[in-house]
N, C-alpha and C. Protein backbone atom coordinates (compact mmCIF):
# COMPACT_ATOMS: atom_id res chain seq x y z
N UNK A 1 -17.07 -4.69 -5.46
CA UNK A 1 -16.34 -3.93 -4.47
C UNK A 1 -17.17 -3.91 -3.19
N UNK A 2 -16.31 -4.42 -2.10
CA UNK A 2 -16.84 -4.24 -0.87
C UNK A 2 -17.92 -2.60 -0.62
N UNK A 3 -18.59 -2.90 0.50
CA UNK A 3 -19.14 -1.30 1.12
C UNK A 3 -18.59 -0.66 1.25
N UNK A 4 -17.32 -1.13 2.18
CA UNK A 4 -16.16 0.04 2.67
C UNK A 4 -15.27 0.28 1.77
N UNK A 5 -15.15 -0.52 0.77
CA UNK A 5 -14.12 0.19 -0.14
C UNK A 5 -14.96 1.24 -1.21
N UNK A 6 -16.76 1.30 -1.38
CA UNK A 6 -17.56 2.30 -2.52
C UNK A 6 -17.40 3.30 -1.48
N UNK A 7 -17.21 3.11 -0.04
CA UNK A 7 -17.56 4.55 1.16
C UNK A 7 -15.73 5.00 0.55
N UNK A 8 -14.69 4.16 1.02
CA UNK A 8 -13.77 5.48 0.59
C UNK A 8 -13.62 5.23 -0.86
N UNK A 9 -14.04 5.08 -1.71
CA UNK A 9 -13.50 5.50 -2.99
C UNK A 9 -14.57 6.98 -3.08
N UNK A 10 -15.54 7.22 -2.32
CA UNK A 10 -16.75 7.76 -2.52
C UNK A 10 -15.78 9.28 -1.90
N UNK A 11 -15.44 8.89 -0.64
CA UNK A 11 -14.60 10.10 -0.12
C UNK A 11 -13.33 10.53 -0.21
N UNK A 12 -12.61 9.46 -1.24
CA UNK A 12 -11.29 9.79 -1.87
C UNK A 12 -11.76 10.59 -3.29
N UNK A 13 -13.20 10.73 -3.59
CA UNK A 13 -13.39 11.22 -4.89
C UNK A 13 -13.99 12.57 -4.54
N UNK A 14 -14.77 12.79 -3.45
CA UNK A 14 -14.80 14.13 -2.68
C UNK A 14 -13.86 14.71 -2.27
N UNK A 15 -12.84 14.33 -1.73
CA UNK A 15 -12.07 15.11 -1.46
C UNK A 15 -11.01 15.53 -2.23
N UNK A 16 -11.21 14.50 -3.31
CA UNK A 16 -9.88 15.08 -4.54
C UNK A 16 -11.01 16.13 -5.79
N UNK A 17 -12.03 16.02 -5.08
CA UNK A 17 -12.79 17.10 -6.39
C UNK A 17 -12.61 18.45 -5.66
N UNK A 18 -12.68 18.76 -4.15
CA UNK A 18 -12.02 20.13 -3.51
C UNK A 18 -10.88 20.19 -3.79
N UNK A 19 -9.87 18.92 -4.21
CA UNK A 19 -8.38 19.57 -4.69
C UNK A 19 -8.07 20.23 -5.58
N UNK A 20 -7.13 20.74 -5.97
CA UNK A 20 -6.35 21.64 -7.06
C UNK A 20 -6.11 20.54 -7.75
N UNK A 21 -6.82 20.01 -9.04
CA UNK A 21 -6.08 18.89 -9.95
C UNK A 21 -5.10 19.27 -10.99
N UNK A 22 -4.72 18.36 -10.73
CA UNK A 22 -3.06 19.09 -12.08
C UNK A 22 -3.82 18.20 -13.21
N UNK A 23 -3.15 18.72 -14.25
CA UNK A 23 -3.23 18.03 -15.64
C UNK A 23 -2.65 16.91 -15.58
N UNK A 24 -3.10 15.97 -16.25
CA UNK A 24 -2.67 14.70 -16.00
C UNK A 24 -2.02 14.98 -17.26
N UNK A 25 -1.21 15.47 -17.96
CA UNK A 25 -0.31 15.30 -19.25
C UNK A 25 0.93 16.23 -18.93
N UNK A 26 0.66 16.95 -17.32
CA UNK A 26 2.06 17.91 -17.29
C UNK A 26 2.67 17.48 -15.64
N UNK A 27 1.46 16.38 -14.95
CA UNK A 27 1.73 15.96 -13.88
C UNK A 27 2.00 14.16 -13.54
N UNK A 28 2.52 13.91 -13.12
CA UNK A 28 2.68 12.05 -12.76
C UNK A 28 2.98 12.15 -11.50
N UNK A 29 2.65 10.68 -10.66
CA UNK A 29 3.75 9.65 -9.53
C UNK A 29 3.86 8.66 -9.49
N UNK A 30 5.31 8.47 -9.09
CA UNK A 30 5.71 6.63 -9.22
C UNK A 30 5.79 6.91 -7.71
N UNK A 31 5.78 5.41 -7.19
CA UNK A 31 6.25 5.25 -5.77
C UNK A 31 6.71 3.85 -6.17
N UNK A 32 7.96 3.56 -5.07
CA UNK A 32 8.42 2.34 -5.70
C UNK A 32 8.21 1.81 -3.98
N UNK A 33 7.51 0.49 -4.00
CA UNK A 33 7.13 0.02 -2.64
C UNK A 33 8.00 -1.27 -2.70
N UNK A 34 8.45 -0.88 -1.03
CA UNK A 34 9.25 -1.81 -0.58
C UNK A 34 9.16 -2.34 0.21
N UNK A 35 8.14 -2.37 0.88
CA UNK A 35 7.70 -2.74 2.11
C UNK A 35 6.22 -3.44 1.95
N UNK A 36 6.22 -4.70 2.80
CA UNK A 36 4.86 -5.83 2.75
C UNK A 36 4.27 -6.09 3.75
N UNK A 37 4.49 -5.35 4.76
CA UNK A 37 3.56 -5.14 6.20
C UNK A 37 2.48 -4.91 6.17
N UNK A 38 1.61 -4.82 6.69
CA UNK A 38 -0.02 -4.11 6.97
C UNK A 38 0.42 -2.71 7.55
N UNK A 39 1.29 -2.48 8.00
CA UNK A 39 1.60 -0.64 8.43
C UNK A 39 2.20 -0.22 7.42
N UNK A 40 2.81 -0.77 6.11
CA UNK A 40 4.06 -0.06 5.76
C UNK A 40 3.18 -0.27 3.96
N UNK A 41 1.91 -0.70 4.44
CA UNK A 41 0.97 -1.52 2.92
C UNK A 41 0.09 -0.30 2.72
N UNK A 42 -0.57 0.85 3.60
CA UNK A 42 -1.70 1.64 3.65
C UNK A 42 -0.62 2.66 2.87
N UNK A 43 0.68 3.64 2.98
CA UNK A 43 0.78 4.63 2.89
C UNK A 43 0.70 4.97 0.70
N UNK A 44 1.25 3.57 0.68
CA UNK A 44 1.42 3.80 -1.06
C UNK A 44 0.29 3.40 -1.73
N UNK A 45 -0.60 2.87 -1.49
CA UNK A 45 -2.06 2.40 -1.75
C UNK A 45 -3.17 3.82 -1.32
N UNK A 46 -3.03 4.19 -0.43
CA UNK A 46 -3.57 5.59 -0.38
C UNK A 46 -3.01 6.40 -1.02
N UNK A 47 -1.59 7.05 -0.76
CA UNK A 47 -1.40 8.04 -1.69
C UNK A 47 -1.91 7.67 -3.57
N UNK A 48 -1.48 6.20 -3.83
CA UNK A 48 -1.66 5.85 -4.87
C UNK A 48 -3.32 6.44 -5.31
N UNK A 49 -4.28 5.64 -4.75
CA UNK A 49 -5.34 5.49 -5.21
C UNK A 49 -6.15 7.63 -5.03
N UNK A 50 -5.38 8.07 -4.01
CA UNK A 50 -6.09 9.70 -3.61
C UNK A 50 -5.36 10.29 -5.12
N UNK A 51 -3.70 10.15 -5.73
CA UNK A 51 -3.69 10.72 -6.76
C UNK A 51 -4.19 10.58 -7.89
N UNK A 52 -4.63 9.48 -8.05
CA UNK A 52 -5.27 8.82 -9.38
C UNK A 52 -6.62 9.42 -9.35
N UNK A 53 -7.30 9.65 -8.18
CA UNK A 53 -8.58 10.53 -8.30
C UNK A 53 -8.55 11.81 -8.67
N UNK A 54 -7.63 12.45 -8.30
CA UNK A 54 -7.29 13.87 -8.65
C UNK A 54 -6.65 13.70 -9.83
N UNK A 55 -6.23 12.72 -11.11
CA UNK A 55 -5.88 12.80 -11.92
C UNK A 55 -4.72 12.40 -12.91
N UNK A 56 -4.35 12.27 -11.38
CA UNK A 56 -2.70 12.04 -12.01
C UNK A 56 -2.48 10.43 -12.68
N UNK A 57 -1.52 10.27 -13.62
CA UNK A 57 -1.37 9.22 -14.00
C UNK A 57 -0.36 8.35 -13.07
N UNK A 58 -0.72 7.53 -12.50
CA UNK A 58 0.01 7.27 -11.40
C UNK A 58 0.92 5.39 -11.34
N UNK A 59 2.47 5.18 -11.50
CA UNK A 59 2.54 3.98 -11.49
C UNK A 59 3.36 3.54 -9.94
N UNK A 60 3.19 2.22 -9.57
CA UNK A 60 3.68 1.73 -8.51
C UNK A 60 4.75 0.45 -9.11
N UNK A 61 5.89 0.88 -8.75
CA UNK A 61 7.02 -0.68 -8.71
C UNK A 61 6.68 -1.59 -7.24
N UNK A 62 6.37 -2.34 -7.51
CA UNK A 62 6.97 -3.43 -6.30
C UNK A 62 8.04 -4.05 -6.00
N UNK A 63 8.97 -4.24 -5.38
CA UNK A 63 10.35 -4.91 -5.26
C UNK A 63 10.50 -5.62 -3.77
N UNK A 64 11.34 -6.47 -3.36
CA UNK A 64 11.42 -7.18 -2.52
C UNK A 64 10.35 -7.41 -1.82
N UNK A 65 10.62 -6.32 -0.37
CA UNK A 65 9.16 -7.41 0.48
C UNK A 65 8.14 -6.30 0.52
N UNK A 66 8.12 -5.07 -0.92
CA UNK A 66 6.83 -5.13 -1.54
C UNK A 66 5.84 -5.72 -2.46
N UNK A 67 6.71 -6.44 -2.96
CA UNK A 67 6.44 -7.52 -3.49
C UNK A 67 4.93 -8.23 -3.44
N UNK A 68 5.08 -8.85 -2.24
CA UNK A 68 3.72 -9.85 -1.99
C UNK A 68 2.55 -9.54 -1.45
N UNK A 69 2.49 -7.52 -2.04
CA UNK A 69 1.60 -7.09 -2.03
C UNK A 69 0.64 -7.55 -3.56
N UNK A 70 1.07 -7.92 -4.37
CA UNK A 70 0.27 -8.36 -5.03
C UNK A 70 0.05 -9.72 -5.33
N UNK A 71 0.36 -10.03 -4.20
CA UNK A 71 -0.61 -11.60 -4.33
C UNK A 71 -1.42 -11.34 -4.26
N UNK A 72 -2.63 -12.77 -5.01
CA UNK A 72 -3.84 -12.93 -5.12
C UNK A 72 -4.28 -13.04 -3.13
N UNK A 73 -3.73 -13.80 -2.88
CA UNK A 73 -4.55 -13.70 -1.44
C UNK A 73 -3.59 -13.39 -0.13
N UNK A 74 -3.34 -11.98 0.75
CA UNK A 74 -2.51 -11.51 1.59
C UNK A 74 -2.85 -12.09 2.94
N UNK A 75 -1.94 -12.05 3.51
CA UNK A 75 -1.94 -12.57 4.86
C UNK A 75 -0.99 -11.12 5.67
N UNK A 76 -1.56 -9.96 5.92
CA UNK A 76 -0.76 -9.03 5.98
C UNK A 76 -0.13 -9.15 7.81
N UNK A 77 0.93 -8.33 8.28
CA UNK A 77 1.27 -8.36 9.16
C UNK A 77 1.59 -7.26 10.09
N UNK A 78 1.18 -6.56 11.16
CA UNK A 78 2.44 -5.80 11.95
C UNK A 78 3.63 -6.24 11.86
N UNK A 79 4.24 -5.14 11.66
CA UNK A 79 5.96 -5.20 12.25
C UNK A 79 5.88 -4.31 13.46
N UNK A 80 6.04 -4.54 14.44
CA UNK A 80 5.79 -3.93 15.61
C UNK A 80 7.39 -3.79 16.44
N UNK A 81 8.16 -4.57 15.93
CA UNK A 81 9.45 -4.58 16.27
C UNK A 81 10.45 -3.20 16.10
N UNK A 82 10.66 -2.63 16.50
CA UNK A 82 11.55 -1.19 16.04
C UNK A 82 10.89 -0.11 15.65
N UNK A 83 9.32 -0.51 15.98
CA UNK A 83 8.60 1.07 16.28
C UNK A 83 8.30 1.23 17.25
N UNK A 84 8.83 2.47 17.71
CA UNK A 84 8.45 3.13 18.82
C UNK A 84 7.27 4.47 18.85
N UNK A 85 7.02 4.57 17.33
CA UNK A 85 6.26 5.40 16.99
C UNK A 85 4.21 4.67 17.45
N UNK A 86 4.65 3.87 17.40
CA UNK A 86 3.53 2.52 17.25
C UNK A 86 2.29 2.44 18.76
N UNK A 87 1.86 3.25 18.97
CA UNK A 87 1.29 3.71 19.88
C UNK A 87 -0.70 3.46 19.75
N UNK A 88 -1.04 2.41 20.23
CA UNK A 88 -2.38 2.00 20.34
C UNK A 88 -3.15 3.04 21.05
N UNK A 89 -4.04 2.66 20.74
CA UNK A 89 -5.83 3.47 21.58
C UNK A 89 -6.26 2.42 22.31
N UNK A 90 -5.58 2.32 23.86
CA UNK A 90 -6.23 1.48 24.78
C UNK A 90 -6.44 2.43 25.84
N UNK A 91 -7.36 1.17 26.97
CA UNK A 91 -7.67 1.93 28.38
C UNK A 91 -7.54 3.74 28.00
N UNK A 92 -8.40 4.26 27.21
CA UNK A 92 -8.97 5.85 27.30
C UNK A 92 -7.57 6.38 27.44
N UNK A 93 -6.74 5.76 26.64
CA UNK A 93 -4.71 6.43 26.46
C UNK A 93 -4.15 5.89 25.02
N UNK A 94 -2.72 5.95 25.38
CA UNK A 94 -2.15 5.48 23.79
C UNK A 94 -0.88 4.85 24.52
N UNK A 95 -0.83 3.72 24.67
CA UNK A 95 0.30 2.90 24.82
C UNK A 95 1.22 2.62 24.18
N UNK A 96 2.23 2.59 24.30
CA UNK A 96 3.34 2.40 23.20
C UNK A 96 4.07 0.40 23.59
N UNK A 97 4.41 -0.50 22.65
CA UNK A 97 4.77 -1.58 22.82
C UNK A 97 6.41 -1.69 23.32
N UNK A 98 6.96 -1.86 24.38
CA UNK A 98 8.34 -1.85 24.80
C UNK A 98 9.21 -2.83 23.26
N UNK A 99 10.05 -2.29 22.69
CA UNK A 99 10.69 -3.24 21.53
C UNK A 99 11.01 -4.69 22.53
N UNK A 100 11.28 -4.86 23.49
CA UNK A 100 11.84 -6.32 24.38
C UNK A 100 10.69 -7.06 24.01
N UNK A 101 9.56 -6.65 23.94
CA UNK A 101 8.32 -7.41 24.51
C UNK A 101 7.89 -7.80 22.77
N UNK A 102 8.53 -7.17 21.97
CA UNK A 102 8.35 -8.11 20.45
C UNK A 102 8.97 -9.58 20.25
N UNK A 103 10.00 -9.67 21.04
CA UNK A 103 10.69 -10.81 20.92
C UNK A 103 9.80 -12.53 21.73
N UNK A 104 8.69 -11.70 22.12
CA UNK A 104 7.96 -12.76 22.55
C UNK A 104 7.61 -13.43 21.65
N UNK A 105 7.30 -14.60 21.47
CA UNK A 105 6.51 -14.83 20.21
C UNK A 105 5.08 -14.73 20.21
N UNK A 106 4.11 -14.83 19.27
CA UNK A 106 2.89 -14.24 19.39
C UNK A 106 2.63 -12.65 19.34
N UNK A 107 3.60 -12.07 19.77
CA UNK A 107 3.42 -10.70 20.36
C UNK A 107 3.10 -9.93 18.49
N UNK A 108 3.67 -10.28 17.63
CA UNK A 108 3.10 -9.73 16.50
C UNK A 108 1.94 -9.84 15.98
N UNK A 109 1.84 -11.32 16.06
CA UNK A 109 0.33 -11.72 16.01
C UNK A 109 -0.78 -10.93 17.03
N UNK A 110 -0.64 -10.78 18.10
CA UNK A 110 -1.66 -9.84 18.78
C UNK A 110 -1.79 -8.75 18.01
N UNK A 111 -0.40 -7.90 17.86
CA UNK A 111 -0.42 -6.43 17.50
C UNK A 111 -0.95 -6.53 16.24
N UNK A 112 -1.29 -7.59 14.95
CA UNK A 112 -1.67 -7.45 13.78
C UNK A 112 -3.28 -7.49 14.09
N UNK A 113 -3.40 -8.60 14.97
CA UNK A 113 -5.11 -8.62 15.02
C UNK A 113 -5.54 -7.46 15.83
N UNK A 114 -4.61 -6.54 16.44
CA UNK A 114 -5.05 -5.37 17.13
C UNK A 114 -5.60 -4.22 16.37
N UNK A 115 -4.62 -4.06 15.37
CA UNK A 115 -4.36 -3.58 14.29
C UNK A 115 -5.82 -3.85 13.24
N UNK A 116 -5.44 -5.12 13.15
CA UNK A 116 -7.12 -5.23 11.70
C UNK A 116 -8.62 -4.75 12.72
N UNK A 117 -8.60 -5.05 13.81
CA UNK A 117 -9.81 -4.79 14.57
C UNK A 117 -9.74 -3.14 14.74
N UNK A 118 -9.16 -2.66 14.84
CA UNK A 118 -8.70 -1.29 15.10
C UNK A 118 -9.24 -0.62 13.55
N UNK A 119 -8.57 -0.97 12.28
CA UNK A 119 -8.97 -0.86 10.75
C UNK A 119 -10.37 -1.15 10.76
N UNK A 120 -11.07 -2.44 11.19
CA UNK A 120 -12.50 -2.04 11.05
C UNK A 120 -13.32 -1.45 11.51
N UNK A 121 -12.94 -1.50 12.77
CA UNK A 121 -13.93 -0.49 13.79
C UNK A 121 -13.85 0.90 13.19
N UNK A 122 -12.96 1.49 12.27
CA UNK A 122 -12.91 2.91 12.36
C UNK A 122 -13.20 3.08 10.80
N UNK A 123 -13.25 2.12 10.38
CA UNK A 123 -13.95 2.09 9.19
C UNK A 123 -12.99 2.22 7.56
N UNK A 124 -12.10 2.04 8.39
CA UNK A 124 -10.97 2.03 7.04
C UNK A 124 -10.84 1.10 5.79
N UNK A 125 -10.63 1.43 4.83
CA UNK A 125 -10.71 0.43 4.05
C UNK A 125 -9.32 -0.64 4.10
N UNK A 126 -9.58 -1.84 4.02
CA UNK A 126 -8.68 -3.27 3.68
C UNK A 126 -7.74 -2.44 3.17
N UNK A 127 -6.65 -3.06 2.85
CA UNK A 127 -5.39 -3.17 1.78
C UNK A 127 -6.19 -3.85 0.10
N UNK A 128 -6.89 -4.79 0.72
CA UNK A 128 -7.69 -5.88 -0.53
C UNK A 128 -8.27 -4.71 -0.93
N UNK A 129 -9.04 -4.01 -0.49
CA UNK A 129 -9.93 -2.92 -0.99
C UNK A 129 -9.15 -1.41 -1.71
N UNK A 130 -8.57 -1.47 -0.43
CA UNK A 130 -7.12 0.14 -1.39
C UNK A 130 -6.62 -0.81 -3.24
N UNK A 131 -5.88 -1.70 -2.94
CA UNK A 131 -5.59 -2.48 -3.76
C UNK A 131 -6.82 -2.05 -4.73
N UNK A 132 -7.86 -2.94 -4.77
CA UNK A 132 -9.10 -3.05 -5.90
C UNK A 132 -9.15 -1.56 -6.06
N UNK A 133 -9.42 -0.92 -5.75
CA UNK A 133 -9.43 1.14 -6.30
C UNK A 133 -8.71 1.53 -6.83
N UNK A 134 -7.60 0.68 -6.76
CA UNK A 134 -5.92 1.12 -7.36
C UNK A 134 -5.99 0.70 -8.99
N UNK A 135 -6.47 -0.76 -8.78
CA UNK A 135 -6.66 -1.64 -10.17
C UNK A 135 -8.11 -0.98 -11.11
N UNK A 136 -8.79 -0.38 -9.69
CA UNK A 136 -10.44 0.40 -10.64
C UNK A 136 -9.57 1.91 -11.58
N UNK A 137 -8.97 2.64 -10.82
CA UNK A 137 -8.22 3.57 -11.22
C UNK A 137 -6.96 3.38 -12.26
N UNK A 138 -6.62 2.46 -12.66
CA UNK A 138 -5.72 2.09 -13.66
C UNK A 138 -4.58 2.68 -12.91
N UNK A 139 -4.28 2.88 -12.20
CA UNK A 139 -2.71 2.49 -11.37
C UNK A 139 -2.09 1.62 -12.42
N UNK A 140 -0.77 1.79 -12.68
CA UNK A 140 -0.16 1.11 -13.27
C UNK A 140 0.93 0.41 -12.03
N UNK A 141 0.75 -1.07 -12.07
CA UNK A 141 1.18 -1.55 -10.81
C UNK A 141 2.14 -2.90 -11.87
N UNK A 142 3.57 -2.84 -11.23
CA UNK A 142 4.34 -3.08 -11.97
C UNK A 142 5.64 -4.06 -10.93
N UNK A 143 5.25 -5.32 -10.98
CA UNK A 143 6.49 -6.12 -10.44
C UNK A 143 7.14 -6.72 -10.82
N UNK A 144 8.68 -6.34 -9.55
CA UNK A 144 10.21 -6.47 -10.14
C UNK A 144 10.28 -7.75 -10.60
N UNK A 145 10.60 -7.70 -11.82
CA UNK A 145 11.29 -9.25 -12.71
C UNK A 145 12.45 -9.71 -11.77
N UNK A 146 13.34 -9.42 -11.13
CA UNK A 146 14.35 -9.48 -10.33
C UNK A 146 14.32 -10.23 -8.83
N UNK A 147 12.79 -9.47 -8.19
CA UNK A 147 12.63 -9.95 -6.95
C UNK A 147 11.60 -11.53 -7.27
N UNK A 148 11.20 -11.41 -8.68
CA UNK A 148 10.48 -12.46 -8.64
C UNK A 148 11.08 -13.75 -8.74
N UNK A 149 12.21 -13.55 -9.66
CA UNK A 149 13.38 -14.49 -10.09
C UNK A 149 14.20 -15.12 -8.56
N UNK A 150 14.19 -13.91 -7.99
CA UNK A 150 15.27 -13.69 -6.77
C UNK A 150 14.40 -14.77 -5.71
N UNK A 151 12.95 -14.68 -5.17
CA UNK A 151 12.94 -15.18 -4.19
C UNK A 151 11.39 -16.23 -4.71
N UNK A 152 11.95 -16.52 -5.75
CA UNK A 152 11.23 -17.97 -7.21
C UNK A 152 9.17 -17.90 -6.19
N UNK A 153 8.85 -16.40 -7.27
CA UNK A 153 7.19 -16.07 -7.03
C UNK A 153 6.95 -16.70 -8.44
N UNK A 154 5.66 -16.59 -8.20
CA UNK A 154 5.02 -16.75 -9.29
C UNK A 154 3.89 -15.91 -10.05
N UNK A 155 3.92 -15.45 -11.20
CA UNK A 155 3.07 -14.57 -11.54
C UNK A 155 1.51 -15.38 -11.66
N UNK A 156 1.36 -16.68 -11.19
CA UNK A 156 0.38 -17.10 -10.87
C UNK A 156 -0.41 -17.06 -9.78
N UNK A 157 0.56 -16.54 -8.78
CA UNK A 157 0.23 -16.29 -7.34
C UNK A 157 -0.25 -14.40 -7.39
N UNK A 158 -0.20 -14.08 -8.21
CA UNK A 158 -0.54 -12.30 -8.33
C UNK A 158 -1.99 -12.06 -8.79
N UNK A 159 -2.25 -11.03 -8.91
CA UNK A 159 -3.44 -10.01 -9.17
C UNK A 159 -3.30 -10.09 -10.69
N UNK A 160 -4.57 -10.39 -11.34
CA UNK A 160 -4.62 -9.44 -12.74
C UNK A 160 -4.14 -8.40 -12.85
N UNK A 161 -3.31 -8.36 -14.02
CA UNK A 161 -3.34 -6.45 -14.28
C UNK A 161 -2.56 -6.02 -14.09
N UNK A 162 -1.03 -7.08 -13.93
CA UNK A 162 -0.24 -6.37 -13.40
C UNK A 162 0.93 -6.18 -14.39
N UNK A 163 2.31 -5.70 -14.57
CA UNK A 163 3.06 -5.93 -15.24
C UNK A 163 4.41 -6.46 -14.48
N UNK A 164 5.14 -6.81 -15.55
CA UNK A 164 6.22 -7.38 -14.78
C UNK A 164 7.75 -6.48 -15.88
N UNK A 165 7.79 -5.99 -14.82
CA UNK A 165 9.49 -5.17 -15.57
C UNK A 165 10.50 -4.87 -14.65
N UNK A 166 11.82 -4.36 -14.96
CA UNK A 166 12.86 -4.42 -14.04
C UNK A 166 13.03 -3.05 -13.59
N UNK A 167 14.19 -2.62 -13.43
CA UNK A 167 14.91 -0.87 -12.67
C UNK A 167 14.61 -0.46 -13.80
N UNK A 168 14.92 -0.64 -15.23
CA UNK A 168 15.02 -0.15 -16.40
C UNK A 168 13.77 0.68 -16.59
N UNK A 169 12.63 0.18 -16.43
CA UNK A 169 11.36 -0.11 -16.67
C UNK A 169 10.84 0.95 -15.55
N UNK A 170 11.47 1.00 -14.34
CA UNK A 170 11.23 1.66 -13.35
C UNK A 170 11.49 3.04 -13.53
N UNK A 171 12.74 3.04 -14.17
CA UNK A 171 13.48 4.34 -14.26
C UNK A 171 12.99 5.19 -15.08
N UNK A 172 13.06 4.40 -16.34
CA UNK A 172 12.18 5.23 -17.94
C UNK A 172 11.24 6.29 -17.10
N UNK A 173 9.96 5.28 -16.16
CA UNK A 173 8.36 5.97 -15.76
C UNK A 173 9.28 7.23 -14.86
N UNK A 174 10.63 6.94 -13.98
CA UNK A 174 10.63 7.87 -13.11
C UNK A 174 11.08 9.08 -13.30
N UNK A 175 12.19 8.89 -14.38
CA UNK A 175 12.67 10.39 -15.24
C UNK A 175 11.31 11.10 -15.26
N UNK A 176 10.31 10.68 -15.99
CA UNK A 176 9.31 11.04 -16.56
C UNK A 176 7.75 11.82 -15.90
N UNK A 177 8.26 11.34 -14.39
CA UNK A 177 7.06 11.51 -13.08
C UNK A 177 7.61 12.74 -12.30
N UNK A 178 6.71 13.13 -12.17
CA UNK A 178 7.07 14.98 -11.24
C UNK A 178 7.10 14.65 -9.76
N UNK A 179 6.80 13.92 -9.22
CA UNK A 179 6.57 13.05 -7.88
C UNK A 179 7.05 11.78 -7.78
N UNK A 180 8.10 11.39 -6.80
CA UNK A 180 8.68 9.89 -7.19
C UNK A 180 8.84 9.46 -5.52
N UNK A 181 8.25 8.54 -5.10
CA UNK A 181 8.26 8.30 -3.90
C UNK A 181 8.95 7.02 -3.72
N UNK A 182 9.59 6.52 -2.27
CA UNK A 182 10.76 5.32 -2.15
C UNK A 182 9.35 5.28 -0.76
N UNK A 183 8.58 4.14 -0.75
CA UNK A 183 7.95 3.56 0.33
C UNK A 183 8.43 2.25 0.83
């Protein structure tokens, strides 16, 4: 494991030892991820990996274009297109990207390498790294038989460790989880 991923697993484990831990036999969360961006890749990989420290037994579905979050090797991206929320730390302000000015081409590509330079400088951990804490924590990380069939992946192209099941499979864990998140 990278540095930056022992620094936050180090402070995802401090700060879930000041939490209120539930019992992991009267508490769960699923999150079912649907999204394969580099913005839309941090929120279920953090929540994932912060509940699993505090205890909880925690599983993740992947489906469509969450999917190729578990490839073996990511090429992650901004979607910078239709956020307006999307507001950088430049020139000593916070700029926001006009949606017209996505249609440039390149213009994603800047905002992603803006983006990863932005993630290291501040010391955040990778997705590769959230990911590996997820798989250290036994996350149960679980992709759609459906989307794999659907857009012909390969479970050769994935991560150890993973499973492969459908809605069925999804549903059983979600009846069953006190917390059920749609990312």
């Amino acid at each position: 494991m990278s540095s930056e991923a022992e620094a936050v697993s180090t402070q995802i484990q401090g700060t879930a030892s000041q939490a209120p831990v539930a019992a992991p036999e009267t508490k769960s969360m699923s999150i079912i991820v649907t999204k394969g961006s580099l913005d839309w890749a941090y929120p279920p990989f953090i929540l994932a990996t912060t509940a699993a420290a505090m205890g909880l037994p925690v599983t993740m579905f992947f489906t469509f274009y969450g999917l190729p979050l578990l490839f073996k090797k990511l090429d992650l991206q901004v979607t910078a297109a239709g956020n307006t929320a999307m507001k950088m730390p430049m020139m000593g302000g916070h700029m926001a990207l006009p949606n017209i000015m996505t249609a440039i081409p390149g213009v994603d590509a800047a905002c992603s390498v803006m983006m990863k330079n932005l993630i290291k400088k501040k010391g955040v951990a990778s997705i590769e790294d959230l990911r590996e804490l997820a798989v250290e924590a036994e996350v149960r990380m679980i992709a759609c038989q459906m989307t794999l069939d659907l857009f012909e992946y390969s479970t050769d192209d994935m991560i150890d460790g993973i499973e492969i099941g459908g809605a069925a499979t999804y549903i059983e864990c979600a009846t069953q989880s006190d917390i059920n998140l749609f990312i």
